[in-house]
Protein backbone atom coordinates (compact mmCIF):
# COMPACT_ATOMS: atom_id res chain seq x y z
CA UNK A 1 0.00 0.00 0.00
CA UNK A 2 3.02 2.32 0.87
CA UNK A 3 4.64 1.86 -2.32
CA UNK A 4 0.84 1.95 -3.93
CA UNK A 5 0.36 5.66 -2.41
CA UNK A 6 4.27 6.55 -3.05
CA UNK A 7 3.60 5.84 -6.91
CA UNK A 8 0.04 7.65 -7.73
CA UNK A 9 -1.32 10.83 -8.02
CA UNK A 10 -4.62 10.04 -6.47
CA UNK A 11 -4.86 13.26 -4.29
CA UNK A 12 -5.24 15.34 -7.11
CA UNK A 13 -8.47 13.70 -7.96
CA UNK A 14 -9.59 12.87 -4.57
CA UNK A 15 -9.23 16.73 -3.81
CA UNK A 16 -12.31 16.99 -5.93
CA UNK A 17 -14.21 14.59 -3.68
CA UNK A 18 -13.38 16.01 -0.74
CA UNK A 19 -13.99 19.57 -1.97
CA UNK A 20 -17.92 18.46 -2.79
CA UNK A 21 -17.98 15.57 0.43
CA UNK A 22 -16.88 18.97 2.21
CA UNK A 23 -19.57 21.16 0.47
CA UNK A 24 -22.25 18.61 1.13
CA UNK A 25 -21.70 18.47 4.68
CA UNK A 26 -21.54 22.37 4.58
CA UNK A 27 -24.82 22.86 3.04
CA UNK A 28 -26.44 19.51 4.05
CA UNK A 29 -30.08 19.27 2.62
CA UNK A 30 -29.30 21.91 0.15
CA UNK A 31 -27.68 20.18 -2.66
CA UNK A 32 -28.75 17.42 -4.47
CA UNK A 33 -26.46 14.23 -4.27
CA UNK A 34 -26.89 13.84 -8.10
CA UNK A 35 -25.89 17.83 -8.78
CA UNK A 36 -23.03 17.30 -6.49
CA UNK A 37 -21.75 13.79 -8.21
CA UNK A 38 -22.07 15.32 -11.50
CA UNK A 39 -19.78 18.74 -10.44
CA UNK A 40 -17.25 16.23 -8.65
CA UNK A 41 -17.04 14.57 -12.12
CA UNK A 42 -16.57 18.00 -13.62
CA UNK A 43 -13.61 18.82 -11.48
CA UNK A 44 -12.09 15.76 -11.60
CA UNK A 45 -12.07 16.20 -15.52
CA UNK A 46 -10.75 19.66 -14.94
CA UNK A 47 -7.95 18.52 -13.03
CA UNK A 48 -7.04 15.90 -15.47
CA UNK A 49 -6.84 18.50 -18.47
CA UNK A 50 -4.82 20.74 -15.73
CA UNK A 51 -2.59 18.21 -15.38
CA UNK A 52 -2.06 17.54 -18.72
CA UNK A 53 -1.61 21.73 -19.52
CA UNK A 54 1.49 21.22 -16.99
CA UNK A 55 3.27 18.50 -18.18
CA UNK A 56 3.23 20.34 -21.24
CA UNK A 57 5.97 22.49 -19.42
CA UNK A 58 7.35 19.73 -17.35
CA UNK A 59 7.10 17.19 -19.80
CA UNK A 60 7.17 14.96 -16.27
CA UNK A 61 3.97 13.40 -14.92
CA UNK A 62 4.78 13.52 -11.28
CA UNK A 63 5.80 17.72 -11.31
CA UNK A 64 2.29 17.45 -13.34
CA UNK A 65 0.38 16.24 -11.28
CA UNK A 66 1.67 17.59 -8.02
CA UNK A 67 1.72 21.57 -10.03
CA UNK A 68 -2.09 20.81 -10.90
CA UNK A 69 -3.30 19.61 -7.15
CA UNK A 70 -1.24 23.06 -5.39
CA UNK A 71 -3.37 25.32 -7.93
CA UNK A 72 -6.92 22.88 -7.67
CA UNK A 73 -6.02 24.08 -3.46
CA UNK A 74 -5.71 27.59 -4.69
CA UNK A 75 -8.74 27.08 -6.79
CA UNK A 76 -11.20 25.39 -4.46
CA UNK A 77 -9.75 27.00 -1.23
CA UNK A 78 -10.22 30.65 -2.44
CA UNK A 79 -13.26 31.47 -0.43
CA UNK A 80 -12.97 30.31 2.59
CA UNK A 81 -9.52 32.53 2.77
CA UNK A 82 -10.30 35.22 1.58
CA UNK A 83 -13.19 35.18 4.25
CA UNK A 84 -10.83 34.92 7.02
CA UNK A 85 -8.92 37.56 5.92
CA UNK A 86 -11.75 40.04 5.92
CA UNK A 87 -12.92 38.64 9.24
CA UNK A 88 -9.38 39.64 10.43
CA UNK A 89 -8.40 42.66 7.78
CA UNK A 90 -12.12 44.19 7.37
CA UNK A 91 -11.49 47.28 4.48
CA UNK A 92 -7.98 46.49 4.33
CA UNK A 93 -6.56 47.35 0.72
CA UNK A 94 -5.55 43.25 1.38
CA UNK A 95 -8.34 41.95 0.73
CA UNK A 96 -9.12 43.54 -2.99
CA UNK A 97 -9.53 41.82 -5.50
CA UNK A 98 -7.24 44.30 -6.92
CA UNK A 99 -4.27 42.86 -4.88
CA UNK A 100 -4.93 39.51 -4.51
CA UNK A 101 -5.75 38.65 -8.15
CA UNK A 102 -1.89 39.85 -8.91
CA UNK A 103 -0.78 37.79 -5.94
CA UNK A 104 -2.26 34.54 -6.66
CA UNK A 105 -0.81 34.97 -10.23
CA UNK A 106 2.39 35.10 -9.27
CA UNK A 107 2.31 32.66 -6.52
CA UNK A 108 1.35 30.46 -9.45
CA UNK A 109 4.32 31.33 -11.45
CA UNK A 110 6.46 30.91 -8.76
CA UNK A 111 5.13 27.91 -7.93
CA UNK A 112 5.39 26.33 -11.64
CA UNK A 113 9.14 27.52 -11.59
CA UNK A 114 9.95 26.25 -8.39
CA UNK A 115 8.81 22.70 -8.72
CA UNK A 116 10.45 22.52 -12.45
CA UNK A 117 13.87 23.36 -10.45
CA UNK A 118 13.31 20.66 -8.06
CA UNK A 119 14.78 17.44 -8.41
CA UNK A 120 12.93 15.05 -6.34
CA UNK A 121 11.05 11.79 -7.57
CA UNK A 122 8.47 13.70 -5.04
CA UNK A 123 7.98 9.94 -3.51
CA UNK A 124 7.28 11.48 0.00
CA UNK A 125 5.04 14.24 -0.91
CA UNK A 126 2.95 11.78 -3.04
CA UNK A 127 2.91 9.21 0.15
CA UNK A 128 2.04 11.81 2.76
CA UNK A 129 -0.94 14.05 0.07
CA UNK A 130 -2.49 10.30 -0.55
CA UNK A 131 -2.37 9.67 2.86
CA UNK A 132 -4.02 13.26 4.03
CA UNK A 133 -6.91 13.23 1.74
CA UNK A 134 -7.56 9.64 2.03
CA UNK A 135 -8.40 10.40 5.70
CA UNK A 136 -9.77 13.53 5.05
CA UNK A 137 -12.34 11.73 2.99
CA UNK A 138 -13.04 9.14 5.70
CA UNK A 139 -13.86 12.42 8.05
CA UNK A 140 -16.38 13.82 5.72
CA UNK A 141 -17.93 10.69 4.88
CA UNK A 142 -18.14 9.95 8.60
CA UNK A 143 -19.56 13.39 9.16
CA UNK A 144 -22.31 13.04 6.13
CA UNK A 145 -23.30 9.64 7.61
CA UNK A 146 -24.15 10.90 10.82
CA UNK A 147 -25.48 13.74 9.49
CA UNK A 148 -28.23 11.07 7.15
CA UNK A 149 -28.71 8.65 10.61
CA UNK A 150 -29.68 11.92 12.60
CA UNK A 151 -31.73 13.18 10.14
CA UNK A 152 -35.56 12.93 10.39
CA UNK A 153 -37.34 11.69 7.67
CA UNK A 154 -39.72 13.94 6.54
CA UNK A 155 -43.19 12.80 6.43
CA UNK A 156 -44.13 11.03 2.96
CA UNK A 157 -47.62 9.65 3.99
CA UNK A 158 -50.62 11.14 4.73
CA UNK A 159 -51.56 12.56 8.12
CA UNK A 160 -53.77 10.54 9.82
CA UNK A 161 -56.02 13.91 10.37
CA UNK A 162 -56.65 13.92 7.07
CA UNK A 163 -59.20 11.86 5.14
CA UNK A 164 -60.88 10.60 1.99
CA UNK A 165 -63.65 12.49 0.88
CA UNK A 166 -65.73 10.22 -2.14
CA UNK A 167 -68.36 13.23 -2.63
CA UNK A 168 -66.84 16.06 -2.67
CA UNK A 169 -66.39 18.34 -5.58
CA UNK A 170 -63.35 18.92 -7.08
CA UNK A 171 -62.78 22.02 -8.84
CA UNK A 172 -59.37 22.75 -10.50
CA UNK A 173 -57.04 24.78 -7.49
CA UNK A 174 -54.82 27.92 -8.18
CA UNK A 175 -52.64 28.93 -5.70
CA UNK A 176 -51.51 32.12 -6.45
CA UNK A 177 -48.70 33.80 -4.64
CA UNK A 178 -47.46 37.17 -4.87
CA UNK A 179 -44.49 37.16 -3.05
CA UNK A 180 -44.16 40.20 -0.55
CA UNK A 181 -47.50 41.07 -1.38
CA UNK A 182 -48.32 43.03 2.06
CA UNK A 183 -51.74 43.75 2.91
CA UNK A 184 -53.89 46.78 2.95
CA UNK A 185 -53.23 47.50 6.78
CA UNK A 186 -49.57 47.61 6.67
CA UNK A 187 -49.93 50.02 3.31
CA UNK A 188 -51.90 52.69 4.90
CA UNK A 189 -50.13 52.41 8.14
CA UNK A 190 -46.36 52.12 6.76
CA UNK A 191 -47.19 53.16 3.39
CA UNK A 192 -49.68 56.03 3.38
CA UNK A 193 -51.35 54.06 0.46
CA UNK A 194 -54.67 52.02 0.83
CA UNK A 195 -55.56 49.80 -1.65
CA UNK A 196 -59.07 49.25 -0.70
CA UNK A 197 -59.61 49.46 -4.94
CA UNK A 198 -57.55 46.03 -5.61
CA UNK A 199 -59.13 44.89 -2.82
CA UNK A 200 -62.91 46.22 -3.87
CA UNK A 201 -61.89 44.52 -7.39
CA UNK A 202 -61.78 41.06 -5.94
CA UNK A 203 -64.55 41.21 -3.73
CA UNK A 204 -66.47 42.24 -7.30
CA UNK A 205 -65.11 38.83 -8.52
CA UNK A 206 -66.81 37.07 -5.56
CA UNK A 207 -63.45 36.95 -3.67
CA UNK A 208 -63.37 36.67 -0.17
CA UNK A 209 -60.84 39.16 1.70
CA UNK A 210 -59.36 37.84 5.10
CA UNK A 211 -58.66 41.51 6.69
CA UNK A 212 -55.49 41.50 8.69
CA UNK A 213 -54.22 38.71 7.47
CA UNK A 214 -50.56 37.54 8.86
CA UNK A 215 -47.99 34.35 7.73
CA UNK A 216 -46.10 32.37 10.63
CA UNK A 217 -42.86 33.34 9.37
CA UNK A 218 -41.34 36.05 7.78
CA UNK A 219 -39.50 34.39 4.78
CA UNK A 220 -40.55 32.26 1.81
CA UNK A 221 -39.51 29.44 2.24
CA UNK A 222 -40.63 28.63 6.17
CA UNK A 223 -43.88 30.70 5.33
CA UNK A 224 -44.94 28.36 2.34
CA UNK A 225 -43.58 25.28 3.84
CA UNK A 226 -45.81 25.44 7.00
CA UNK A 227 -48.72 26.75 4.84
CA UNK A 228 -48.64 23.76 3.04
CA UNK A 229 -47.74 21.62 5.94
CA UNK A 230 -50.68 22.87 7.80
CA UNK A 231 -48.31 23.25 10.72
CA UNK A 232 -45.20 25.20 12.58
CA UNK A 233 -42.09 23.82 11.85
CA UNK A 234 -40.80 22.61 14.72
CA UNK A 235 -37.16 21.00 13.70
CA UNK A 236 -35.70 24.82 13.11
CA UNK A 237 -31.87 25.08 14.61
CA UNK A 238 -32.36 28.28 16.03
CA UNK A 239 -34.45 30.91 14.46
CA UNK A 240 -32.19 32.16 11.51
CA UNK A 241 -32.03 32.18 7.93
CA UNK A 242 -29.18 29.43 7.89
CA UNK A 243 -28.28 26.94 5.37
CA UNK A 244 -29.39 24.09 7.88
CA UNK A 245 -32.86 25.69 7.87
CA UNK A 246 -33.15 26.47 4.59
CA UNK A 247 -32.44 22.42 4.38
CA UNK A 248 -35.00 21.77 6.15
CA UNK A 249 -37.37 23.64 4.45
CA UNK A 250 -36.56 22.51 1.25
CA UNK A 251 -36.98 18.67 1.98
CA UNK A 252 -40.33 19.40 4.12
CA UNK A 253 -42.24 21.08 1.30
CA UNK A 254 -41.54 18.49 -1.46
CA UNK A 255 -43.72 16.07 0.03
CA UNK A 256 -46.35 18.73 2.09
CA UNK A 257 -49.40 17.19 3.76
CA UNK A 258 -51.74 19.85 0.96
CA UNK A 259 -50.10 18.38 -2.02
CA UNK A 260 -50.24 14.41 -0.55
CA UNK A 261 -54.28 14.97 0.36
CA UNK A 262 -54.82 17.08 -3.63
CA UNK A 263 -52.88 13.94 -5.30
CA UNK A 264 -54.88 11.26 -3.18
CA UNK A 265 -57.93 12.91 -3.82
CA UNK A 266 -57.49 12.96 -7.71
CA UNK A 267 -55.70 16.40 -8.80
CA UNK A 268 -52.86 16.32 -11.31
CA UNK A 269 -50.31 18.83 -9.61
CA UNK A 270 -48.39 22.01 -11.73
CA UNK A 271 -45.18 23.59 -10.14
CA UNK A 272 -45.09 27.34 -11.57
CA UNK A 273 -42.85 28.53 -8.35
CA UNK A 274 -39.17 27.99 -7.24
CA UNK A 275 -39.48 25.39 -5.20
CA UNK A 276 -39.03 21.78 -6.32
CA UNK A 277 -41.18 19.06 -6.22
CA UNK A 278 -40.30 15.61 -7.21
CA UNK A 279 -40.82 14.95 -10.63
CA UNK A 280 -41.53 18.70 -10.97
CA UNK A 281 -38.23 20.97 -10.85
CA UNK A 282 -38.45 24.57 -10.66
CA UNK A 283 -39.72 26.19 -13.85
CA UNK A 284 -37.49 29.57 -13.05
CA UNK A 285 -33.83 30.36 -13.28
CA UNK A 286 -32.53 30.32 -10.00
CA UNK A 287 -32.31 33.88 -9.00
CA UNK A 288 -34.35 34.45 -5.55
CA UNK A 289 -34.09 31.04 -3.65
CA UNK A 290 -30.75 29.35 -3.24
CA UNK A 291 -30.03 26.80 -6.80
CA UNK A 292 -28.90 23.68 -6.33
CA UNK A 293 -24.80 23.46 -6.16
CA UNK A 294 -24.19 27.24 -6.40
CA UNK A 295 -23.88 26.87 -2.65
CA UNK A 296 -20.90 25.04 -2.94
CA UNK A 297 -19.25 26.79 -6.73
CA UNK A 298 -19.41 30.15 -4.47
CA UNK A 299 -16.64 28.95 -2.52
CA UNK A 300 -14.37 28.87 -5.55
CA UNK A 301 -11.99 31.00 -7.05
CA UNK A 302 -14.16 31.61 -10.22
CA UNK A 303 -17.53 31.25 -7.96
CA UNK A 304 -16.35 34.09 -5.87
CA UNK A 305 -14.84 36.06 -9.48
CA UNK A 306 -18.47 35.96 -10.92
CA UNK A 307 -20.35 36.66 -7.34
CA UNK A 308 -17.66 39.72 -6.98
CA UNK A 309 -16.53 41.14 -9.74
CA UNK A 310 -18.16 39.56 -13.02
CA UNK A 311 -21.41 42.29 -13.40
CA UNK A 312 -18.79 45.25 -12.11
CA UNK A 313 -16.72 44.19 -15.17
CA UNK A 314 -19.75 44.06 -17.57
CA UNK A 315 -20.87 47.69 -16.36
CA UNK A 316 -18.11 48.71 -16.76
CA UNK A 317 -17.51 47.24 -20.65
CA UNK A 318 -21.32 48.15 -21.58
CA UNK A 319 -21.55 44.41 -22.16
CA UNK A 320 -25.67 44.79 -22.42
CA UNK A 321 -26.57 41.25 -22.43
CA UNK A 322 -24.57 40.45 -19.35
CA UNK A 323 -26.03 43.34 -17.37
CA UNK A 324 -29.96 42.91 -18.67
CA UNK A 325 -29.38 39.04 -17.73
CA UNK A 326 -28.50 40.39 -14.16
CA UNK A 327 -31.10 42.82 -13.76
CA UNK A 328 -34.14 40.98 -15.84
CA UNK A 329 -33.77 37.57 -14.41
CA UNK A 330 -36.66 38.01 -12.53
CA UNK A 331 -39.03 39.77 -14.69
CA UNK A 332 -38.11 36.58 -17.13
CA UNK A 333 -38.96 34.12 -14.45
CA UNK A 334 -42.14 36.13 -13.69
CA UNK A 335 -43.12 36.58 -17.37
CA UNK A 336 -43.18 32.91 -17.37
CA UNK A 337 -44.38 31.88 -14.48
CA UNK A 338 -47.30 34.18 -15.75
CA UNK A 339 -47.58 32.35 -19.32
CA UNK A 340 -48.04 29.30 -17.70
CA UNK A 341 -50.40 29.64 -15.38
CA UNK A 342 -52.62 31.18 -18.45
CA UNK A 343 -51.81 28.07 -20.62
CA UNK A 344 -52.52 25.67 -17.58
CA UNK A 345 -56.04 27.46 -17.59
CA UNK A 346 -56.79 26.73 -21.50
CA UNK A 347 -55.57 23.43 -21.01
CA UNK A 348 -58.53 21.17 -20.38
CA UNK A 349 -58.24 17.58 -18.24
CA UNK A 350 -59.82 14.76 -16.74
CA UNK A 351 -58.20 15.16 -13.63
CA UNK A 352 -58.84 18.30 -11.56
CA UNK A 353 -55.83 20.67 -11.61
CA UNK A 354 -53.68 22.22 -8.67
CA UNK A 355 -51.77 24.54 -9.78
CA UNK A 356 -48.97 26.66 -7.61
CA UNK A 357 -47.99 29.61 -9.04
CA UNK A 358 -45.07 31.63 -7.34
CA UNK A 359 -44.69 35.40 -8.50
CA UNK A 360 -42.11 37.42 -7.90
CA UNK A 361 -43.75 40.36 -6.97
CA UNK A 362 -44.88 43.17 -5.89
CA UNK A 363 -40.96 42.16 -4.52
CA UNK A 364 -38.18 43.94 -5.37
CA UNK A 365 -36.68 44.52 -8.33
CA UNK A 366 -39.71 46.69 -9.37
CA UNK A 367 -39.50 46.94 -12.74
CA UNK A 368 -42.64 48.96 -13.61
CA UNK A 369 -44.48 51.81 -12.31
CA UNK A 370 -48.26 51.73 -11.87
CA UNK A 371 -49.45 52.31 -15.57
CA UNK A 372 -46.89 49.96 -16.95
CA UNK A 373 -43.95 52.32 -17.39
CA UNK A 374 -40.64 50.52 -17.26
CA UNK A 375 -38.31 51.12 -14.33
CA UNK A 376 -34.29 52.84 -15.69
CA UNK A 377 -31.52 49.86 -15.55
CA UNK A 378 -29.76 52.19 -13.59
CA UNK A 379 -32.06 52.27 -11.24
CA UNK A 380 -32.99 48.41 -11.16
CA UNK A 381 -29.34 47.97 -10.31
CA UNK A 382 -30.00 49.14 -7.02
CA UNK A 383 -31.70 45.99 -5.46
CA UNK A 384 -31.91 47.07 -1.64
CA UNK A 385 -35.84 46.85 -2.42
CA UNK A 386 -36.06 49.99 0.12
CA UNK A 387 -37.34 52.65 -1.50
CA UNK A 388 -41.32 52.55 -0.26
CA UNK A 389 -42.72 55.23 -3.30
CA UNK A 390 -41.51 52.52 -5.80
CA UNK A 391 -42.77 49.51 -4.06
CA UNK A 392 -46.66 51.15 -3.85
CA UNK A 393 -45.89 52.27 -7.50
CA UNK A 394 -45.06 48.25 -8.37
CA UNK A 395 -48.06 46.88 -6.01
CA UNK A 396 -50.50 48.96 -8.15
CA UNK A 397 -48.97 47.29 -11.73
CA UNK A 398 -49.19 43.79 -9.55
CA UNK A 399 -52.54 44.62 -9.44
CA UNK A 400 -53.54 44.77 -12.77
CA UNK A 401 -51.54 41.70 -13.80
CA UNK A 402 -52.94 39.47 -11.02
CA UNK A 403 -56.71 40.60 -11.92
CA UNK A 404 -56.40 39.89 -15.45
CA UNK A 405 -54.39 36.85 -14.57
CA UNK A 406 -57.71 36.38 -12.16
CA UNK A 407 -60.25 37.18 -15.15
CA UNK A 408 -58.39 34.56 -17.25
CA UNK A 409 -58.43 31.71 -15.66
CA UNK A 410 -61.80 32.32 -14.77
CA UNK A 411 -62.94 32.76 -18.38
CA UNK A 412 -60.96 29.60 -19.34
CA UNK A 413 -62.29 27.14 -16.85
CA UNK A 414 -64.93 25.16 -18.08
CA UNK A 415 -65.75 24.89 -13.95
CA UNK A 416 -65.40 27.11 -11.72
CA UNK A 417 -62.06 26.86 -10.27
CA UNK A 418 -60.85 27.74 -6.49
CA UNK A 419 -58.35 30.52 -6.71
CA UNK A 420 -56.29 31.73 -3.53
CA UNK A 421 -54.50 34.60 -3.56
CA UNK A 422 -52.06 35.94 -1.08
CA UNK A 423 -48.89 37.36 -0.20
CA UNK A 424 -46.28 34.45 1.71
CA UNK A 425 -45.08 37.27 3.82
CA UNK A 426 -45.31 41.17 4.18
CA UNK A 427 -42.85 44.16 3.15
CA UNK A 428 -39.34 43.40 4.31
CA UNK A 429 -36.87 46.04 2.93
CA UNK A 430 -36.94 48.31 5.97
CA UNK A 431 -34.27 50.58 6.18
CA UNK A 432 -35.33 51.59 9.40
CA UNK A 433 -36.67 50.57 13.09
CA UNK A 434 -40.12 49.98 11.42
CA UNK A 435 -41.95 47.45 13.94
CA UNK A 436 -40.96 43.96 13.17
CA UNK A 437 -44.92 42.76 12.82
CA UNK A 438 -45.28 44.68 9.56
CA UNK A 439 -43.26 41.81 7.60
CA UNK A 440 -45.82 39.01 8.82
CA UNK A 441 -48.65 41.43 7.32
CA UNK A 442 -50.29 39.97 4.12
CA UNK A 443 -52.77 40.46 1.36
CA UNK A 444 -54.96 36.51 1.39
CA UNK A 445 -57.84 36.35 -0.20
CA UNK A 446 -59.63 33.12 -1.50
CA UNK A 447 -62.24 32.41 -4.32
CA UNK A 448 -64.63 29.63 -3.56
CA UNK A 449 -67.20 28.31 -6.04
CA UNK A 450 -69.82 27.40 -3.32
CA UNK A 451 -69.41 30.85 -1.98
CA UNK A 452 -68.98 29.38 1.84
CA UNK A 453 -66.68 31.82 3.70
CA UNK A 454 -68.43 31.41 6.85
CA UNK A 455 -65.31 29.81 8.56
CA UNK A 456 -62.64 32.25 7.92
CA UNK A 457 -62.05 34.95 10.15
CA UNK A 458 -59.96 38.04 10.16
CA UNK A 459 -56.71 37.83 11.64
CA UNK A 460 -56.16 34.95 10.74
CA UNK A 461 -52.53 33.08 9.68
CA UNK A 462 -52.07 31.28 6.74
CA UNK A 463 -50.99 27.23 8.71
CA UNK A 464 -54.90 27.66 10.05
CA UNK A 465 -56.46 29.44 6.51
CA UNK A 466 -54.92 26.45 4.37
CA UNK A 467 -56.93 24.32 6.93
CA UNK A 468 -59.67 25.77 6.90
CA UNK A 469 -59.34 25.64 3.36
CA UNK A 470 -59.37 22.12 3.27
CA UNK A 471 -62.57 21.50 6.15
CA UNK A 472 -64.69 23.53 3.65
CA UNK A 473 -64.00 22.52 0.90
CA UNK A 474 -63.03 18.91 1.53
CA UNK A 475 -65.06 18.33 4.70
CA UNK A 476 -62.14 17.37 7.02
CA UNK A 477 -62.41 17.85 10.34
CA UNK A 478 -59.51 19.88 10.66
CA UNK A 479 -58.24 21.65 14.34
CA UNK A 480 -57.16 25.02 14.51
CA UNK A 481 -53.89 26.39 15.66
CA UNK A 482 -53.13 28.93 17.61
CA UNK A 483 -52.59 31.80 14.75
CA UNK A 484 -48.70 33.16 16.28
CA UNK A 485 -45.74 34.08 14.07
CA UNK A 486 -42.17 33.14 14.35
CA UNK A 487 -39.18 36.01 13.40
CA UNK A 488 -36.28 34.36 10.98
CA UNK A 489 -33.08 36.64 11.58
CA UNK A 490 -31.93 37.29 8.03
C-alpha cells in the first residue's frame, strides 16, 4: 500500500471529492447528491486536463500532477480565505480583488518555476498528500453519515387527520402567490397608500378578503412550507435564515401534507414557483431562492470572481446582455411563471388541476411603475428593495396583472375553479426601526365556487387558513392552531 500511495497521483483527484464531500456536509439538505456527483465529475475532468496543460511544461507526470493539485487548493480553497482575511483585515486594501488577483498569479508562477527546479522523484510528498486526503475523505464521509442517521425523515404519507372524501367536488385549485405582497393594513399604516380598490376589485369577482391577514414566518420558504404543511415547523436550529434551515425547508415542502391529500384525492399537480417538487423541478432560473450546487461553486476561485466582480466588469464594458441578464432575471422568471399559469387554464383535463404559481412580486426589483412604465436599468441595479414610493408604484402594476391573470383563468375554466391569492409574507426592505410585525402582514384572499366563507375569520394566519381551506372545501375535520408568528433573523 506504501509503495501503492508513493507511486500515484490520487490526491489530485480525490481533492475533488473532498472539496464536494466537504460542500455537502456544509450545506447539508441543500444540494442534491446527483448535482453534487455530477460537479465532482466535472472537477475531476478539470484537473485531469490541468494536469495535462502542466506536463506540457514539465514534460514529467509527477511535477504534473503535483503543479495541478497546489493550484486545484488555490482554486477550491479561495473562499474560505479570503473570508478569514476580511474577518481579520475588514477594508484592508488586502483583501481587494485588486491585490490579490496579482498575488495569486504570481504565486502560481512561482510555484510552476519552483517545482520545475526541483529534483525530487516527489515519492514522499505523493505518500504523505495520498495519505491526508484519504483520511480527510473518511472524516467527511463519517460526518455526512451521521449527518443522514440523525436526520428525520420527513413525512411522505398522509396525516392521519386527514381523510378521503368520495363526494366532494373537485374544482381545478390555483394557488396564487405574490411574493411580498403586504396587505392593505400595513400600506396605509407604513405606506400612506390604501388599496381598498384592488381589494374592492376582488370582492367584485366574488373573492373573499381575510382583513389583517398575517404568515407564521417572515421568509418564503418557512412561510410556504408550514402553509402547506398545515403546521409550525418545529425542527428549526435556532431561528435564523441558515443553510441548515433552509435544508429543512426545502426537503419538508416536497412532500407537504396539501399536495399528498390534492394527489390522493385525484388532482394532477403544476409547479409554476421555485421550489421543487419531485418529478416537478423549478420552472425559473434560479435567481431568488438558493439553486442547487451554487452553494458550494461560491466557494471557488471563479464562484467568488463571478459573485464579486463579473457584473462590475460588464458595467463597466457596456456588455448589455450580461447586465440585462442580471437585472431581468426576474421579470423573465415572472413573465413565465405568468404564461403558464394562463396556458394551464386553457388546457382542459380529466383530472382536476392544482396549480402553484409563485410570482415574484410586488418584490423587489420593481420593474414597472403603476401604468406599466418601465423602471431605468440604472435604477434596477440598485436591489436594496427599500425605496417605499416605488414599491406602492409596483403593487399597483401587480394589481392589474394578477386581476387579469384572475379574469383569465376564470374565463378559461370550463368549472369554476378555487383561486387563492395571497402574499407568503409582508414588506421586508426596511431601512429603518419599522416594527418587526409589519413583515408578517399579508394580502390573502380566497375564491370559492360554493361561496362558503363562513369559517374564515380576520386575523387569521395562513398554517390555520390552508386548513380551513381544506374542512370547507373537503369536509375534514380539521383543528385550529393557535394563529402566532415566528421572526427568521436574516
Amino acid at each position: 500500500m506504501k509503495v501503492w500511495l508513493s507511486k500515484y497521483p490520487l490526491f489530485l483527484y480525490l481533492l475533488s471529492v473532498f472539496f464536494i464531500l466537504h460542500g455537502l456536509n456544509e450545506n447539508y439538505k441543500l444540494v442534491p447528491a446527483k448535482d453534487a456527483a455530477w460537479l465532482a465529475l466535472f472537477y475531476i475532468g478539470c484537473s485531469f486536463i490541468l494536469s495535462l496543460l502542466c506536463w506540457l511544461v514539465y514534460r514529467n507526470f509527477r511535477k504534473a500532477n503535483l503543479t495541478a493539485f497546489v493550484l486545484m487548493c488555490i482554486f477550491f480553497l479561495f473562499g474560505s480565505v479570503h473570508d478569514a482575511l476580511k474577518s481579520i483585515f475588514p477594508n484592508s486594501f488586502i483583501i481587494k480583488y485588486i491585490f490579490i488577483l496579482p498575488l495569486l498569479f504570481v504565486l502560481s508562477l512561482l510555484i510552476i518555476v519552483l517545482i520545475k527546479r526541483y529534483k525530487s522523484y516527489f515519492k514522499q510528498a505523493f505518500l504523505y498528500l495520498n495519505t491526508v486526503l484519504i483520511i480527510l475523505l473518511v472524516v467527511e464521509a463519517f460526518i455526512i453519515s451521521r449527518k443522514i442517521a440523525a436526520t428525520k425523515t420527513p413525512v411522505t404519507s398522509l396525516s392521519k387527520e386527514l381523510t378521503n372524501c368520495t363526494n366532494c367536488s373537485t374544482p381545478d385549485i390555483y394557488l396564487i402567490v405574490a411574493d411580498g405582497y403586504t396587505s392593505n393594513t400595513a400600506l396605509k399604516e407604513v405606506f400612506n397608500f390604501d388599496n381598498t380598490v384592488f381589494e374592492t376589485e376582488l370582492k367584485q369577482r366574488s373573492f373573499h378578503i381575510i382583513n389583517n391577514s398575517f404568515s407564521n414566518y417572515n421568509a418564503t420558504a418557512y412561510s410556504m412550507t408550514s402553509m402547506l404543511n398545515l403546521n409550525y415547523l418545529n425542527n428549526l436550529v435556532n431561528l435564523n435564515d441558515s443553510k441548515e434551515n433552509l435544508g429543512i425547508c426545502y426537503e419538508n415542502i416536497k412532500q407537504n401534507q396539501t399536495l399528498l391529500f390534492l394527489k390522493e384525492t385525484g388532482y394532477q399537480f403544476y409547479n409554476y414557483s421555485d421550489f421543487s417538487f419531485p418529478d416537478q423541478p423549478a420552472v425559473t432560473n434560479p435567481t431568488f431562492l438558493l439553486a442547487k450546487t451554487r452553494t458550494i461553486t461560491s466557494q471557488t476561485l471563479s464562484g467568488r470572481i463571478y459573485r464579486d466582480l463579473w457584473y462590475h466588469l460588464a458595467t463597466d464594458l457596456k456588455l448589455r446582455s450580461v447586465i440585462n441578464n442580471y437585472v431581468y432575471g426576474q421579470l423573465r422568471n415572472n413573465e413565465k411563471v405568468y404564461k403558464l399559469t394562463e396556458e394551464i387554464a386553457e388546457k382542459k383535463s380529466d383530472p382536476p388541476k392544482f396549480v402553484y404559481s409563485h410570482l415574484i412580486m410586488p418584490h423587489n426589483p420593481y420593474y414597472f411603475d403603476k401604468v406599466g412604465n418601465p423602471t431605468s436599468i440604472e435604477k434596477l441595479q440598485d436591489y436594496s428593495g427599500a425605496n417605499r414610493k416605488d414599491f406602492v408604484e409596483y403593487l399597483q402594476y401587480a394589481n392589474k396583472k394578477l386581476l387579469d391573470l384572475i379574469d383569465h383563468i376564470k374565463n378559461k375554466s370550463s368549472q369554476p375553479p378555487v383561486i387563492i391569492l395571497m402574499g407568503d409574507h409582508g414588506f421586508r426592505q426596511f431601512n429603518d426601526s419599522t416594527d418587526k410585525k409589519y413583515q408578517f402582514m399579508n394580502l390573502s384572499s380566497i375564491y370559492l365556487p360554493n361561496g362558503n366563507y363562513s369559517s374564515y375569520y380576520d386575523s387569521s394566519s395562513l398554517v390555520n387558513q390552508m386548513r380551513i381551506f381544506l374542512n370547507t372545501q373537503f369536509n375534514q375535520k380539521l383543528t385550529l392552531l393557535k394563529d402566532s408568528t415566528v421572526f427568521i433573523q436574516q
